[in-house]
C-alpha atoms as a PDB file:
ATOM      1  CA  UNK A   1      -1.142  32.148  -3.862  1.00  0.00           C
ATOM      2  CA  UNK A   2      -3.611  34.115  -2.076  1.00  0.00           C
ATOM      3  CA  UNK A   3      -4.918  36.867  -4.926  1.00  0.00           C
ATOM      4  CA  UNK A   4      -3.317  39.234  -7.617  1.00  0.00           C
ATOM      5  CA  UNK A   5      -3.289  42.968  -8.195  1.00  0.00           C
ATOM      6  CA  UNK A   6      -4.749  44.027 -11.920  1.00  0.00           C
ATOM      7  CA  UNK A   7      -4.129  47.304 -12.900  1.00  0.00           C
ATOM      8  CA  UNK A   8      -6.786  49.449 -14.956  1.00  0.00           C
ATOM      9  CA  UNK A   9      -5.292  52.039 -17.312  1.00  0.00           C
ATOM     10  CA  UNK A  10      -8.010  54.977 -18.459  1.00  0.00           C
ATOM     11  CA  UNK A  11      -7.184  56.672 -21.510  1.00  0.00           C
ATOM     12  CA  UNK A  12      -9.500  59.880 -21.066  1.00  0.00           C
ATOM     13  CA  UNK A  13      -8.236  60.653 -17.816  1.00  0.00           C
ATOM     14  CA  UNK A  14      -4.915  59.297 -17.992  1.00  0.00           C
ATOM     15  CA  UNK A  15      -4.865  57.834 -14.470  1.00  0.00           C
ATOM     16  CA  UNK A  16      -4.182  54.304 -13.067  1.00  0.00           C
ATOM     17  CA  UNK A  17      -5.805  52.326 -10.761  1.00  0.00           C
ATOM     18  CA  UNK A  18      -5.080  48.901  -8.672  1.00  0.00           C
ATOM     19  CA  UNK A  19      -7.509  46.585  -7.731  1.00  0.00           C
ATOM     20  CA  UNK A  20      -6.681  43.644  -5.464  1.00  0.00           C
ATOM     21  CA  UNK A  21      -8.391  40.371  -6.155  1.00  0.00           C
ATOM     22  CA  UNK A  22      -8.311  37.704  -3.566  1.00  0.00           C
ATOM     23  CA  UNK A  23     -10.295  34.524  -4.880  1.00  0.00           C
ATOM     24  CA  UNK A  24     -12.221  32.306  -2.611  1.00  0.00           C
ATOM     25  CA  UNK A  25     -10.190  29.127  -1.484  1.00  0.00           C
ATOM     26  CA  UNK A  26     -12.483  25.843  -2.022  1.00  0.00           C
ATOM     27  CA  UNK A  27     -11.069  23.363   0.152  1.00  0.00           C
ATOM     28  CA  UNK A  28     -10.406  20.096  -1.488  1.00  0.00           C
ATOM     29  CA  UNK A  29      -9.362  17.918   0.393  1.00  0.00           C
ATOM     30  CA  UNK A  30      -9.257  13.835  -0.413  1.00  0.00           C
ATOM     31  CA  UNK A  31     -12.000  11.657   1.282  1.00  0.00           C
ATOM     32  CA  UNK A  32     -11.359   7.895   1.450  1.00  0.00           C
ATOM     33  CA  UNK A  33     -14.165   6.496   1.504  1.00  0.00           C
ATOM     34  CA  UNK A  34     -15.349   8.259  -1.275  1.00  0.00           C
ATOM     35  CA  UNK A  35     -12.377   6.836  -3.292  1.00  0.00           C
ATOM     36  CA  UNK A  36     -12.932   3.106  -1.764  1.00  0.00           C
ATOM     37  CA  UNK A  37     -16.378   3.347  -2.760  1.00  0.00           C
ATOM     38  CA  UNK A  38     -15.752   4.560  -6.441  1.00  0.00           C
ATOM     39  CA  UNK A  39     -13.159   1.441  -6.555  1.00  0.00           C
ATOM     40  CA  UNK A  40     -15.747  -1.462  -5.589  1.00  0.00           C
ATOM     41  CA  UNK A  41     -18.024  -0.292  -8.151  1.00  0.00           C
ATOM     42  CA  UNK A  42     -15.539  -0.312 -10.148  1.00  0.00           C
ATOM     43  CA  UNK A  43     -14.855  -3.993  -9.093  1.00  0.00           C
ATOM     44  CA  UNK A  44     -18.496  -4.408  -9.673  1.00  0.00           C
ATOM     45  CA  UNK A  45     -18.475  -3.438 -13.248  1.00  0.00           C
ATOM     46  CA  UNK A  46     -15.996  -5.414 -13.932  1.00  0.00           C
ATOM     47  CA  UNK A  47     -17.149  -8.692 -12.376  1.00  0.00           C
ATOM     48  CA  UNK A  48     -21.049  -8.048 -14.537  1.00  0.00           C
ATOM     49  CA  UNK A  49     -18.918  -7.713 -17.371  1.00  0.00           C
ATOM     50  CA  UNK A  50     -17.056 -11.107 -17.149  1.00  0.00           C
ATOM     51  CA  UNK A  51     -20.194 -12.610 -16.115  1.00  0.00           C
ATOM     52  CA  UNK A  52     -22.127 -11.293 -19.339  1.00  0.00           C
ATOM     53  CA  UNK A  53     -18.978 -12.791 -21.580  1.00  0.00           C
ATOM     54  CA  UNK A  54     -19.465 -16.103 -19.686  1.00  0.00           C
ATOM     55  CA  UNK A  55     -22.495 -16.186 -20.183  1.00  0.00           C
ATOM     56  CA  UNK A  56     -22.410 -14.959 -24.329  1.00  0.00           C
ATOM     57  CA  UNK A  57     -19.784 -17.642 -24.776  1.00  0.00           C
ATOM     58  CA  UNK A  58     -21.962 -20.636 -23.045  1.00  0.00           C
ATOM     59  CA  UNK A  59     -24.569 -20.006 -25.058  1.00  0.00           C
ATOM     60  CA  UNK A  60     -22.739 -19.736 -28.207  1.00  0.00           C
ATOM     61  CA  UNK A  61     -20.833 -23.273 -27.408  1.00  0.00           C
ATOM     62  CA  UNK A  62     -24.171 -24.923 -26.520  1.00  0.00           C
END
């Protein structure tokens, strides 16, 4: 889709108009590494999170 037409009624002088809107296009395109950096901290997060549990559950059995 590259734009619409709206169309503008005015009462008082009974006329109609048409305006043609084209929007600007924002490329978005996928970047990798953006997505295989996102997933190793992701990774990350994970592994502090199992290391903190190891950790709370040594304690406790100590």
């Amino acid at each position: 889709m590259s734009g619409f037409d709206m169309s503008i009624y005015d009462i008082p002088s009974n006329m109609t108009q048409t305006i043609s809107i084209t929007p600007v296009q924002i490329e978005c395109a996928p970047d990798l590494t953006n997505i295989i950096d996102l997933s190793w901290k992701i990774v990350l997060v994970f592994v502090v999170a199992w290391a903190a549990r190891q950790l709370i559950f040594t304690a406790k059995t100590s």
